[in-house]
Protein backbone atom coordinates (compact mmCIF):
# COMPACT_ATOMS: atom_id res chain seq x y z
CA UNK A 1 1.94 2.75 -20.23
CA UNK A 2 3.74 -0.84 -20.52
CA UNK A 3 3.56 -3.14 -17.88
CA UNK A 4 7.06 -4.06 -17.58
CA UNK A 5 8.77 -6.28 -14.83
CA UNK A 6 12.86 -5.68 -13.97
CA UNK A 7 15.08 -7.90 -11.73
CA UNK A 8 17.79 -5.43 -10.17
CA UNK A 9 20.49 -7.71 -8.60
CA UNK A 10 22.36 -6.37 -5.82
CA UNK A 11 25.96 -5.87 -5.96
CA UNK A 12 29.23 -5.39 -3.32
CA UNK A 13 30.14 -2.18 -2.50
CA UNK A 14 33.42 -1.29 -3.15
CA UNK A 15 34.19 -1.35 0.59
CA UNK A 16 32.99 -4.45 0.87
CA UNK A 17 35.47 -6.15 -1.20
CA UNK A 18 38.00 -4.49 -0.17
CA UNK A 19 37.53 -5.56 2.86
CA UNK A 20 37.97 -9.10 1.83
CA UNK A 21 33.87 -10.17 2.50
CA UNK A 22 32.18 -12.17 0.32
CA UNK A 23 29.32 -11.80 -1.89
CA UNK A 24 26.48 -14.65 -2.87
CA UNK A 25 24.10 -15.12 -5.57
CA UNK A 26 20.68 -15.62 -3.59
CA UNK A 27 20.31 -19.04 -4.23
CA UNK A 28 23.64 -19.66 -2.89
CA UNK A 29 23.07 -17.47 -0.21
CA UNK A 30 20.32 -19.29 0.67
CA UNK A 31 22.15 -22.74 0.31
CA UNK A 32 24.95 -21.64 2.62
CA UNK A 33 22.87 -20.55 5.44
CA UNK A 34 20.82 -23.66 5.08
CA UNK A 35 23.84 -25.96 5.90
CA UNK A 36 23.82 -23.83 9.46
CA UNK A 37 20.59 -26.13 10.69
CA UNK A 38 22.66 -29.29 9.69
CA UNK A 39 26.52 -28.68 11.23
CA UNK A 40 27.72 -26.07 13.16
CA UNK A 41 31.22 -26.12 11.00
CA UNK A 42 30.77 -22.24 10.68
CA UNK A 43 30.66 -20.02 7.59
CA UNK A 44 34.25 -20.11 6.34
CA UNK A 45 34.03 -23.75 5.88
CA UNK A 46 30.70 -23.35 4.02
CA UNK A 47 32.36 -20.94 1.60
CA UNK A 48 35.53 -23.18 0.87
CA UNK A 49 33.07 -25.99 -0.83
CA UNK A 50 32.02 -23.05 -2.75
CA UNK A 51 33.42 -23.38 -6.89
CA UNK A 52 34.20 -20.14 -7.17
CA UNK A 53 34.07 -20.65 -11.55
CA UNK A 54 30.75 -22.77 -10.86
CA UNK A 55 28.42 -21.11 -8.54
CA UNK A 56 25.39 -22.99 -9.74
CA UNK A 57 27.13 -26.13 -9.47
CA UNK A 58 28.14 -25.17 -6.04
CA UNK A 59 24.26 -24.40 -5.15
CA UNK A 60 23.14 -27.58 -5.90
CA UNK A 61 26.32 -29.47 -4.11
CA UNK A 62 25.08 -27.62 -0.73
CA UNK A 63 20.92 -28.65 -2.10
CA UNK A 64 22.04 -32.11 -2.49
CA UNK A 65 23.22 -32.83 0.96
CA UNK A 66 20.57 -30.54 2.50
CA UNK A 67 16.33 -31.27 2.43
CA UNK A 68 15.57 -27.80 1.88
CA UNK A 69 11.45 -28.58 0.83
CA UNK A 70 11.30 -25.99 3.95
CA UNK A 71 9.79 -22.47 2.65
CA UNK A 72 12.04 -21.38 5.52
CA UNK A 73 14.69 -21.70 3.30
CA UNK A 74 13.38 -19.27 0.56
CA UNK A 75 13.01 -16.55 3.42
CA UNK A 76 17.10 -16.50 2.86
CA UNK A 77 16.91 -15.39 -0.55
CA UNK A 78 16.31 -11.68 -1.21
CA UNK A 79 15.18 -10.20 -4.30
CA UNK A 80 14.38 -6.79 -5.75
CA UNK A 81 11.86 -6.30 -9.22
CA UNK A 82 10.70 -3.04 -10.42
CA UNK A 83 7.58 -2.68 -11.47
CA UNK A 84 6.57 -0.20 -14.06
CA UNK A 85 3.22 0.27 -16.14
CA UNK A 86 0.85 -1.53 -13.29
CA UNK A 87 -2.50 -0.19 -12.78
CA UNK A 88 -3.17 1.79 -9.68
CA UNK A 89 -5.81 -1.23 -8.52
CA UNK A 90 -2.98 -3.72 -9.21
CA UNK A 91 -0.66 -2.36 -7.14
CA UNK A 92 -2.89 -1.84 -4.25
CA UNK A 93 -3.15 -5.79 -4.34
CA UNK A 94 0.55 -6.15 -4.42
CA UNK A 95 0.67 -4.23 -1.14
CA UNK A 96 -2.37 -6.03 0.26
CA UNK A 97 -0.83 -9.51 -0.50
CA UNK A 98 2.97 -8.96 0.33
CA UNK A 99 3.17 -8.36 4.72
CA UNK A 100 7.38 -8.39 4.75
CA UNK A 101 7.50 -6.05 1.55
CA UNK A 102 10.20 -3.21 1.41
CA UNK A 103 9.70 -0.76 -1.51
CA UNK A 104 8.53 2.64 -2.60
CA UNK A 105 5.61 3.38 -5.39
CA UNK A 106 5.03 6.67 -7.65
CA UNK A 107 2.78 8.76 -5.29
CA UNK A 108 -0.10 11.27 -6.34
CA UNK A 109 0.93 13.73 -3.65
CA UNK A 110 4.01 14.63 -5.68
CA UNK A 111 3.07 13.70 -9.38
CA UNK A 112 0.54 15.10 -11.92
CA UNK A 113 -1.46 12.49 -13.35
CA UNK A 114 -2.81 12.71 -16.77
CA UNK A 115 -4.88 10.85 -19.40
CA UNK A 116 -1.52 9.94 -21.20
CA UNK A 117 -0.78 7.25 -18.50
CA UNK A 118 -3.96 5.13 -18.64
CA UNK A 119 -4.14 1.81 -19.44
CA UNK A 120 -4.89 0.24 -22.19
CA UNK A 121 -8.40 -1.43 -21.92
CA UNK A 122 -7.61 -4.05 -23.97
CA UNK A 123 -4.34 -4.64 -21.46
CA UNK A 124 -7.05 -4.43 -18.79
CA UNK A 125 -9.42 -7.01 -19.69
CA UNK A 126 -12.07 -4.68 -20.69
CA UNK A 127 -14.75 -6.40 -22.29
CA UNK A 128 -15.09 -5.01 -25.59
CA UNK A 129 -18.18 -3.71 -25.58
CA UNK A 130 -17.74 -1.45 -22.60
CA UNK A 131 -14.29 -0.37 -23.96
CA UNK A 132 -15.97 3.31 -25.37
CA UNK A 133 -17.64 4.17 -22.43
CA UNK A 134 -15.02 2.89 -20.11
CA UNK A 135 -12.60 5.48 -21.97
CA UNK A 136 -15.57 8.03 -21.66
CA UNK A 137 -15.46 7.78 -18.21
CA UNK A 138 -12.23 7.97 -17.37
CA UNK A 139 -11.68 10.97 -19.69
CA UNK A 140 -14.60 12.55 -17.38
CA UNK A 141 -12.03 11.38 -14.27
CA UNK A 142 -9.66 12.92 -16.05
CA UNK A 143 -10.89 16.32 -16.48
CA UNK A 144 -12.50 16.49 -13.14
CA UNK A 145 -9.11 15.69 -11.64
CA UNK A 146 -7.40 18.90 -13.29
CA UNK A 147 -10.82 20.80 -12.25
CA UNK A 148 -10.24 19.70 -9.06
CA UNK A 149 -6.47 20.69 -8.84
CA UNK A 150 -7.05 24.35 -10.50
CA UNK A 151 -9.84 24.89 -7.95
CA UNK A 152 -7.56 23.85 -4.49
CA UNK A 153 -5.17 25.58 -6.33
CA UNK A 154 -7.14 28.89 -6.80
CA UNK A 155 -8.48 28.65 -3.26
CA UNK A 156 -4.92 28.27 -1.78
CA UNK A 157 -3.99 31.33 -3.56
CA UNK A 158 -6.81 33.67 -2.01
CA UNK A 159 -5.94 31.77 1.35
CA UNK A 160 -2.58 30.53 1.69
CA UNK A 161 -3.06 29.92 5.57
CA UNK A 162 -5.02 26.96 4.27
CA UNK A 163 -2.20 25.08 4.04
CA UNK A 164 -0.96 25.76 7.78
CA UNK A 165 2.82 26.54 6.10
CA UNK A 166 5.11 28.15 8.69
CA UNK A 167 5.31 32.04 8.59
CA UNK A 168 8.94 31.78 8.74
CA UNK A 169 9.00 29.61 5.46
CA UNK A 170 6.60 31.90 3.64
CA UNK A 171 8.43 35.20 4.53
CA UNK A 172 12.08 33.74 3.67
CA UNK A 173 13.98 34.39 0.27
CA UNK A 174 16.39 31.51 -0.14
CA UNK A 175 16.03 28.94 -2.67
CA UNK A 176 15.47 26.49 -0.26
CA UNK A 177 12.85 27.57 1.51
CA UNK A 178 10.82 28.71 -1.86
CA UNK A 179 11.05 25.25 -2.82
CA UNK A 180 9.85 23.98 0.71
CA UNK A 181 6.70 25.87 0.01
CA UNK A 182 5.50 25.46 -3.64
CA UNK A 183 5.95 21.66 -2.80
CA UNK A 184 3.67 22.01 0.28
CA UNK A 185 1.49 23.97 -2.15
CA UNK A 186 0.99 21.32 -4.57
CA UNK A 187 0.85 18.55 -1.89
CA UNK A 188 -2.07 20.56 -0.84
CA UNK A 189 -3.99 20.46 -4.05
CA UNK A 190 -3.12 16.74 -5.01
CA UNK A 191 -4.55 15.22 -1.27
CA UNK A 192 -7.64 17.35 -2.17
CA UNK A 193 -7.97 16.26 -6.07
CA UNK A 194 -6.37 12.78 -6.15
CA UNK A 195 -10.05 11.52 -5.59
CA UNK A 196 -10.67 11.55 -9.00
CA UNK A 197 -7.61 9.25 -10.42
CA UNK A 198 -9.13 6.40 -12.20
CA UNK A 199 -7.51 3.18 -10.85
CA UNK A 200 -6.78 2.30 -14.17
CA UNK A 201 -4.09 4.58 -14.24
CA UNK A 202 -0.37 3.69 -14.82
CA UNK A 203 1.78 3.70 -11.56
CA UNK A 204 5.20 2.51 -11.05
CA UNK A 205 6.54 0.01 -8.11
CA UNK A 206 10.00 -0.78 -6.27
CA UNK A 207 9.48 -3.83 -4.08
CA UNK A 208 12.08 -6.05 -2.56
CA UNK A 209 11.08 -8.98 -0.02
CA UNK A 210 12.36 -12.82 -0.22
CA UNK A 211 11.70 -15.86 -2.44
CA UNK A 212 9.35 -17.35 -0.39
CA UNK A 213 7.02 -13.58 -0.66
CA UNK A 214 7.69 -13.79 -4.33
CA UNK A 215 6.45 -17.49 -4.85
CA UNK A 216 3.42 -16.31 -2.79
CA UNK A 217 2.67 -13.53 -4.85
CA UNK A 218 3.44 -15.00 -8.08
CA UNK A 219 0.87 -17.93 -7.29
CA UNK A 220 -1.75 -15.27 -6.01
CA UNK A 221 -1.56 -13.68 -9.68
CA UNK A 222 -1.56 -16.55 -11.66
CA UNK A 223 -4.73 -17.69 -9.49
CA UNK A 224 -6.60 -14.26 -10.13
CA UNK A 225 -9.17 -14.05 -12.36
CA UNK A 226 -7.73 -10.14 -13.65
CA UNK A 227 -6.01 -10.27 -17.33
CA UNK A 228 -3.30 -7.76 -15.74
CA UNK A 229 -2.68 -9.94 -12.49
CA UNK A 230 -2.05 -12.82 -14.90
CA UNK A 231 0.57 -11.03 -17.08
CA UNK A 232 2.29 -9.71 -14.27
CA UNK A 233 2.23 -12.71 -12.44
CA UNK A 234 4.34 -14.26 -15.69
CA UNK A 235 6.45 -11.40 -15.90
CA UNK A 236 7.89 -11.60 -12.49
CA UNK A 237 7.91 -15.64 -12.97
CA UNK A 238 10.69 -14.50 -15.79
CA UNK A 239 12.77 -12.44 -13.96
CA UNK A 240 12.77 -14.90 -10.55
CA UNK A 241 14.39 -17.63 -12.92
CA UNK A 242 17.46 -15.62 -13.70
CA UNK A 243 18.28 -15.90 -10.10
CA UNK A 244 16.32 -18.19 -7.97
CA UNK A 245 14.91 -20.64 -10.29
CA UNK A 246 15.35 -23.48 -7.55
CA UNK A 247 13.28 -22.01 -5.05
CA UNK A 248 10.09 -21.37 -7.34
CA UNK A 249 8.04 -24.76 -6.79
CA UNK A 250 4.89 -23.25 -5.29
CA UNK A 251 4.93 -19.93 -7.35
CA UNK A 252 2.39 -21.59 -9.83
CA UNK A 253 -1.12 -21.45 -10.42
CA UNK A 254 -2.83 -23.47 -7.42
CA UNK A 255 -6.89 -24.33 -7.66
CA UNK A 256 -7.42 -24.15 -4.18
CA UNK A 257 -5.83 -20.08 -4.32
CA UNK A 258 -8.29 -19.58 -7.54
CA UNK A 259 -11.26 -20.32 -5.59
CA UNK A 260 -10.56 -18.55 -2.35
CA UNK A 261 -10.22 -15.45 -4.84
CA UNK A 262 -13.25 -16.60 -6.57
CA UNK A 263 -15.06 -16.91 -2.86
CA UNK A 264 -14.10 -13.74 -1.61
CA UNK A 265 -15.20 -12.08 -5.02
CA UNK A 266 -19.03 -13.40 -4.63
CA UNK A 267 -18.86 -12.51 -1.01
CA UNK A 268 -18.70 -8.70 -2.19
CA UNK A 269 -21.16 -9.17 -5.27
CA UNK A 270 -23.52 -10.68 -2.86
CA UNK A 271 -23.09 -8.06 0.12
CA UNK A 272 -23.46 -5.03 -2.25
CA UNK A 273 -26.45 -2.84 -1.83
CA UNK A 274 -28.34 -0.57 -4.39
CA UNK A 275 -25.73 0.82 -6.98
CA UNK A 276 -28.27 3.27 -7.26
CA UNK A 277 -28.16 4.81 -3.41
CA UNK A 278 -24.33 5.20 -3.59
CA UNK A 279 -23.59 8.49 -2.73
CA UNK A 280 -21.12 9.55 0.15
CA UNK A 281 -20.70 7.59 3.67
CA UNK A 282 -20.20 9.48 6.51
CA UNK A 283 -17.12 7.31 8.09
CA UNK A 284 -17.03 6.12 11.47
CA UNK A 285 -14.34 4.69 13.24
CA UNK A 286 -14.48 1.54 15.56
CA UNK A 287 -11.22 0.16 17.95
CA UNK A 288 -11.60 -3.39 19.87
CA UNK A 289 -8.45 -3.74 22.12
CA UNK A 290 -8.13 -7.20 24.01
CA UNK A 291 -5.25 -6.60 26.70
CA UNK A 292 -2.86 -9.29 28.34
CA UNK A 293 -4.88 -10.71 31.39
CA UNK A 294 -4.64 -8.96 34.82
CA UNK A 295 -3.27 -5.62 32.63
CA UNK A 296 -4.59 -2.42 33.94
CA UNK A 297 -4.56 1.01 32.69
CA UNK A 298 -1.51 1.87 35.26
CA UNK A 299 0.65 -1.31 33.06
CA UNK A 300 -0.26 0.60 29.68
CA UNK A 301 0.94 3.75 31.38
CA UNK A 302 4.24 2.22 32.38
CA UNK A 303 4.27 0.79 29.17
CA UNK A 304 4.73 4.37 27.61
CA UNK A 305 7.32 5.66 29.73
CA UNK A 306 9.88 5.35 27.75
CA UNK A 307 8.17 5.78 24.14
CA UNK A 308 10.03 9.21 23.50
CA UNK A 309 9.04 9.19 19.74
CA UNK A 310 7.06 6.73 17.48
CA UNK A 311 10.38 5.04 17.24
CA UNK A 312 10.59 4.61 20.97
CA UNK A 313 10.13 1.44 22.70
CA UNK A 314 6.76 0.06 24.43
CA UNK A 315 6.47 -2.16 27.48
CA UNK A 316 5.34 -5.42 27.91
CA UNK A 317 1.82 -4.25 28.78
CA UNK A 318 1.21 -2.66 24.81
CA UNK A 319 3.01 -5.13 22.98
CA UNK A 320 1.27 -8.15 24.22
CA UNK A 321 -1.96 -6.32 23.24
CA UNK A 322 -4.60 -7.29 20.49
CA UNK A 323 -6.15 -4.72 18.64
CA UNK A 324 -8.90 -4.80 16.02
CA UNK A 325 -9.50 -1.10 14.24
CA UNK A 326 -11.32 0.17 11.19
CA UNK A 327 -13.60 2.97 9.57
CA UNK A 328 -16.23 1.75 7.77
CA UNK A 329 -16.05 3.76 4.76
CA UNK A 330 -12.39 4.78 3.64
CA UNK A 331 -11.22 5.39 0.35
CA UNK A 332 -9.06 3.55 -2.33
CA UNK A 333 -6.50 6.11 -2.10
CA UNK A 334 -6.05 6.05 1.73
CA UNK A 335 -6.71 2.12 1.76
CA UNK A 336 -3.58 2.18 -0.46
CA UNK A 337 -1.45 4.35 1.87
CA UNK A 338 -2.74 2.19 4.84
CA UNK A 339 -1.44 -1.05 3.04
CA UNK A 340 2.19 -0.31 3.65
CA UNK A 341 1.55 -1.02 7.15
CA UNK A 342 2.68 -4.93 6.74
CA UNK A 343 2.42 -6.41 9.90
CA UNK A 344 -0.91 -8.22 11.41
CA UNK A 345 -4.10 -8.88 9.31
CA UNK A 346 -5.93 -6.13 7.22
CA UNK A 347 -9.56 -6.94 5.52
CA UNK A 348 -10.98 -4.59 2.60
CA UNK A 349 -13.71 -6.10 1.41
CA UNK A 350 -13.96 -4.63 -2.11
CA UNK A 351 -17.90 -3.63 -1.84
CA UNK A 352 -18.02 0.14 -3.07
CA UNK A 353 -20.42 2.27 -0.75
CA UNK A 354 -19.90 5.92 -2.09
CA UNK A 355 -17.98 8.60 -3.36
CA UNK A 356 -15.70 11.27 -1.40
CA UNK A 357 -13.93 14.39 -2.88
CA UNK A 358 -13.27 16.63 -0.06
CA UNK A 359 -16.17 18.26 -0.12
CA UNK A 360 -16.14 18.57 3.65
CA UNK A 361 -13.19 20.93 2.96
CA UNK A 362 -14.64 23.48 1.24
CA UNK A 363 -18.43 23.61 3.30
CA UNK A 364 -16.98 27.43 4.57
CA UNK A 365 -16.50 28.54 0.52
CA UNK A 366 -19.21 28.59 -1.54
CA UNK A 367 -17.27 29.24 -4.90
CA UNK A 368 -15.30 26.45 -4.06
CA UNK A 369 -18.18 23.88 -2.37
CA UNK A 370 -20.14 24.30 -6.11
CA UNK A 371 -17.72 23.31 -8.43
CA UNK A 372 -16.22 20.09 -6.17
CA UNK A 373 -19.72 19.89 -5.64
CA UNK A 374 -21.07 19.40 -9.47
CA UNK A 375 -17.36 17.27 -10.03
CA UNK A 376 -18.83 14.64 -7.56
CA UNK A 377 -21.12 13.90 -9.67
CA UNK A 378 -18.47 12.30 -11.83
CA UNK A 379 -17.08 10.02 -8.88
CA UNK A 380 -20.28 9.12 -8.02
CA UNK A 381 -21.33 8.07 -11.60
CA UNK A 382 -18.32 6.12 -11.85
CA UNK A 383 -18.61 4.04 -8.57
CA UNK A 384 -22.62 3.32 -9.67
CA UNK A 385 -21.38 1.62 -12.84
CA UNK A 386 -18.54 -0.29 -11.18
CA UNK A 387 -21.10 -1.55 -8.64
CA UNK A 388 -23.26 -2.75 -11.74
CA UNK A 389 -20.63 -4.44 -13.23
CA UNK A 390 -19.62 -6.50 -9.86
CA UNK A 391 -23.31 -7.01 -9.43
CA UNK A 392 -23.65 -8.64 -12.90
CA UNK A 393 -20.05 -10.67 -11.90
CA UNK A 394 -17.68 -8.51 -14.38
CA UNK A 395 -14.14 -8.53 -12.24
CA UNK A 396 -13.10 -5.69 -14.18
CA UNK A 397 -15.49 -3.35 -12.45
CA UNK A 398 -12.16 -3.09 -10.74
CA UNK A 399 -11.30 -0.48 -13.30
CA UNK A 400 -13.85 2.07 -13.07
CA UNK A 401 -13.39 2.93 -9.46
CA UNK A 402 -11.78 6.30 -8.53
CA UNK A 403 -9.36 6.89 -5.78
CA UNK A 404 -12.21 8.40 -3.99
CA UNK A 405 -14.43 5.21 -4.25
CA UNK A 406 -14.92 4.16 -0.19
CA UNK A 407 -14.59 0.52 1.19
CA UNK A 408 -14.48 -0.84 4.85
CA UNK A 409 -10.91 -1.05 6.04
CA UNK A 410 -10.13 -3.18 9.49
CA UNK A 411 -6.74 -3.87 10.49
CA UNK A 412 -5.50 -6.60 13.46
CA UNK A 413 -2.75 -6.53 14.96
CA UNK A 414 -0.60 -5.26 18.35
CA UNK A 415 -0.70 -2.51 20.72
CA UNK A 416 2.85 -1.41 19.86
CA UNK A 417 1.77 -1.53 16.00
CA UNK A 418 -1.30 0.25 15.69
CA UNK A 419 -0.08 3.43 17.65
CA UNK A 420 2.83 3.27 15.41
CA UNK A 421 0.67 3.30 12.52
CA UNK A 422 -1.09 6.21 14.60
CA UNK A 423 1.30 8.36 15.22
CA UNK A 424 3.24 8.20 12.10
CA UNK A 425 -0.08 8.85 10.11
CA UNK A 426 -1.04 11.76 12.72
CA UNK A 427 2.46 13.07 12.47
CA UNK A 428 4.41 15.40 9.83
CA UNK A 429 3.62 15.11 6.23
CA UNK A 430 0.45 13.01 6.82
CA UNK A 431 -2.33 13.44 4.37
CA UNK A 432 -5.30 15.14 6.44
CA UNK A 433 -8.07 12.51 5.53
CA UNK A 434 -6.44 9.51 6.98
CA UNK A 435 -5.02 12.01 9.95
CA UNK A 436 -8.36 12.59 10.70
CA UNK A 437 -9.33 8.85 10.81
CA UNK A 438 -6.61 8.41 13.27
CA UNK A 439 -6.86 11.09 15.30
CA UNK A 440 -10.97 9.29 15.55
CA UNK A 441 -9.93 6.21 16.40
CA UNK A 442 -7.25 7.49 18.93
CA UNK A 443 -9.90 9.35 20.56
CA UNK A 444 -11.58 5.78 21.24
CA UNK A 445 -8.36 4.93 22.28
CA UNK A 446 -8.26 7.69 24.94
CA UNK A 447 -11.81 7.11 26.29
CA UNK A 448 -10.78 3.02 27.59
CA UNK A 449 -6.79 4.83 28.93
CA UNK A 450 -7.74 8.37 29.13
CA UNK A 451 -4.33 8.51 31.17
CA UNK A 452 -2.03 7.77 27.94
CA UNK A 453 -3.47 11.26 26.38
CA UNK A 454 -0.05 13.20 26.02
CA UNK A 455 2.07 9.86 26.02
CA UNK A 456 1.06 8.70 22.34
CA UNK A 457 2.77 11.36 20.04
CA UNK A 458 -0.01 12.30 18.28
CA UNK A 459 0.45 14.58 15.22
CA UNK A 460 -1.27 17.36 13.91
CA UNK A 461 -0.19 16.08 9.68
CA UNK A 462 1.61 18.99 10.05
CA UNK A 463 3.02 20.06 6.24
CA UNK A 464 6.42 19.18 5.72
């Protein structure tokens, strides 16, 4: 795959101009609704200085009598870039750098990933001496991955109730519902082999967030010591000039961001144990909730009455709370699902400390239990030699993780955010591995406000 970077403006719908309402470029956008801090003349004035025939002209007019060195003003400028060809470990940094992202990313619970979309190595960084075995291993990934898939697969044929579809679904006729339930079938055998996806694998991303986001992402890339990041980080550099070339002053390389990466890099070489005892961690879940002063358990009650769905609103009581919550060993591929939750602070320090496959899905089917069984050996070979390469300071040991590879995960943030987060990733259509972190961490939940047990709408990831 080519990494490949697209600017997709945004255009007025049809009603909208019939209507008669106008339509900006960003920069302009963001121009006009700067001049609202400096006069309060209202927006039809602002439009009639507008040229019409000269909208860049027109941008800097407004720039001109406006000091808009504010990154406040770059928060007025939305932009969308698609993203194709990225590496399944660049994109998780995307989502781990941008907190006000919008956007949508090919996911391995509805696509079959094969050998075909990896990486170049060369594209990678790859030093060229470990460019053989690299492709070695991840042909090993590879075929362990379709292993994996045929055996779920298999298994879900001799037991269909495996995958918890509705009777009513199996037993009806109509194209619909047949459709319904081969897709839950093969959701069921992706979550259970996606383990095995190398993250140098091709993915595509949709993201869409404003200039000021961008500039902080492109100076993030052109600061990180990846090949990949770098090229990307250019790329999107090219496409923000066609339309907000203005606003890009701190989107550059920046010494101080190059050794904060640098910093947090030697913090994981240094904290990484024996490559050699990297097997599979056992995760446990930990929750630290700091409530508003004077709250008691009745307030976080109250605070739930009217939270009908995870939509619903929460009182003052839960959204004035600080929470802290992790598992200790989680893996890339639900780390990457848990990144789309933007808001508050998330730390993954990228130390590897084993290898899970599902294994603890099969311990009741012995056919099944061997083969995943001798395939972990694969995953686990693979996260040894990327903990070798970080121990000897390679940053491309990035590359021969597996989806399965664990890391700590934390996340800070709110009350009313983290049992958002809980409830959505309890509720229908969530992958059972990070519904089972959830449900663990709600359970700590329950044990300080055993009286909000049946408030929270926790799911059972039904299928859906």
């Amino acid at each position: 795959m080519r990494l490949k970077a697209t600017l997709v403006s945004i255009c007025p719908t049809e009603a909208a101009t019939q209507a008669g309402r106008p339509s900006l470029t960003p920069e302009l956008l963001a121009a006009s609704g700067a001049r609202y801090s400096r006069n309060n003349e209202g927006l039809d004035a602002i439009l009639a200085k507008i040229d019409w025939n000269n909208l860049d002209k027109s941008v800097d007019g407004i720039f001109r009598m406006i000091d808009y060195g504010h990154q406040s003003i770059t928060d007025m400028s939305p932009v969308a870039i698609f993203i194709d060809g990225a590496s399944q470990y660049l994109v998780y940094l995307l989502w781990a750098i941008c907190q006000v992202v919008g956007g949508q990313e090919s996911s391995t619970r509805f696509i079959l990933m094969n050998r075909e979309g990896l990486i170049d190595p060369q594209t990678l960084g790859i030093p060229e001496e470990l460019r053989a075995e690299w492709s070695e291993y991840n042909e090993r990934a590879f075929s362990a991955y379709h292993q994996a898939l045929a055996c779920w697969e298999h298994r879900l044929d001799e037991t269909p109730q495996l995958a918890r579809i509705p009777t009513s679904l199996l037993e009806a006729t109509d194209d619909k519902s047949i459709a319904a339930v081969a897709r839950m079938k093969r959701n069921y055998g992706f979550d259970r082999s996606r383990y095995f996806v190398p993250t140098g694998m091709g993915t595509n991303v949709m993201m869409i967030m404003p200039a000021r986001e961008w500039a902080k992402l492109c100076r993030y890339l052109h600061s990180h010591m990846l090949s990949e990041a770098q090229q990307l980080g250019a790329m999107i550099m090219e496409e923000l000039n066609l339309v907000i070339p203005r606003l890009l002053k701190h989107a550059v390389y920046d010494d101080e961001t190059v050794d904060q990466i640098w910093d947090e890099f030697d913090e994981d070489r240094e904290s990484l144990g024996n490559p050699s005892d990297l097997l599979e961690v056992y995760p446990t879940p930990y929750l630290d909730i700091m409530p508003a002063r004077g709250t008691t358990e009745e307030d976080v009650v109250k605070a739930l009455k009217h939270h009908n769905n995870r939509y619903g609103p929460f009182g003052r009581a839960i959204r004035r709370m600080s929470v802290r919550y992790g598992v200790d060993a989680v893996t890339l591929g639900e780390i990457r699902d848990f990144n789309r939750h933007r808001t508050g602070e998330k730390f993954c320090p990228q130390t590897p400390l084993g290898f899970y496959c599902a294994l603890d899905q099969c311990q009741d089917d012995p056919e099944t239990l061997k083969i995943i069984t001798e395939l972990h050996e694969v995953g686990v070979s693979s996260t040894r030699q990327a903990a070798k390469l970080l121990k000897a300071g390679d940053p491309t040991y990035a590359y021969w993780l597996l989806l399965g590879t664990q890391f700590p995960f934390e996340q800070t943030t709110t009350g009313n955010k983290a049992i958002y987060t809980w409830e959505l990733r309890t509720g229908p259509g969530a992958h059972y591995r990070y519904a089972d972190h959830f449900r663990c961490i709600l359970e700590l939940w329950y044990q300080q406000y055993p009286q909000t047990r049946g408030l929270i709408k926790e799911g059972l990831a039904e299928p859906e």
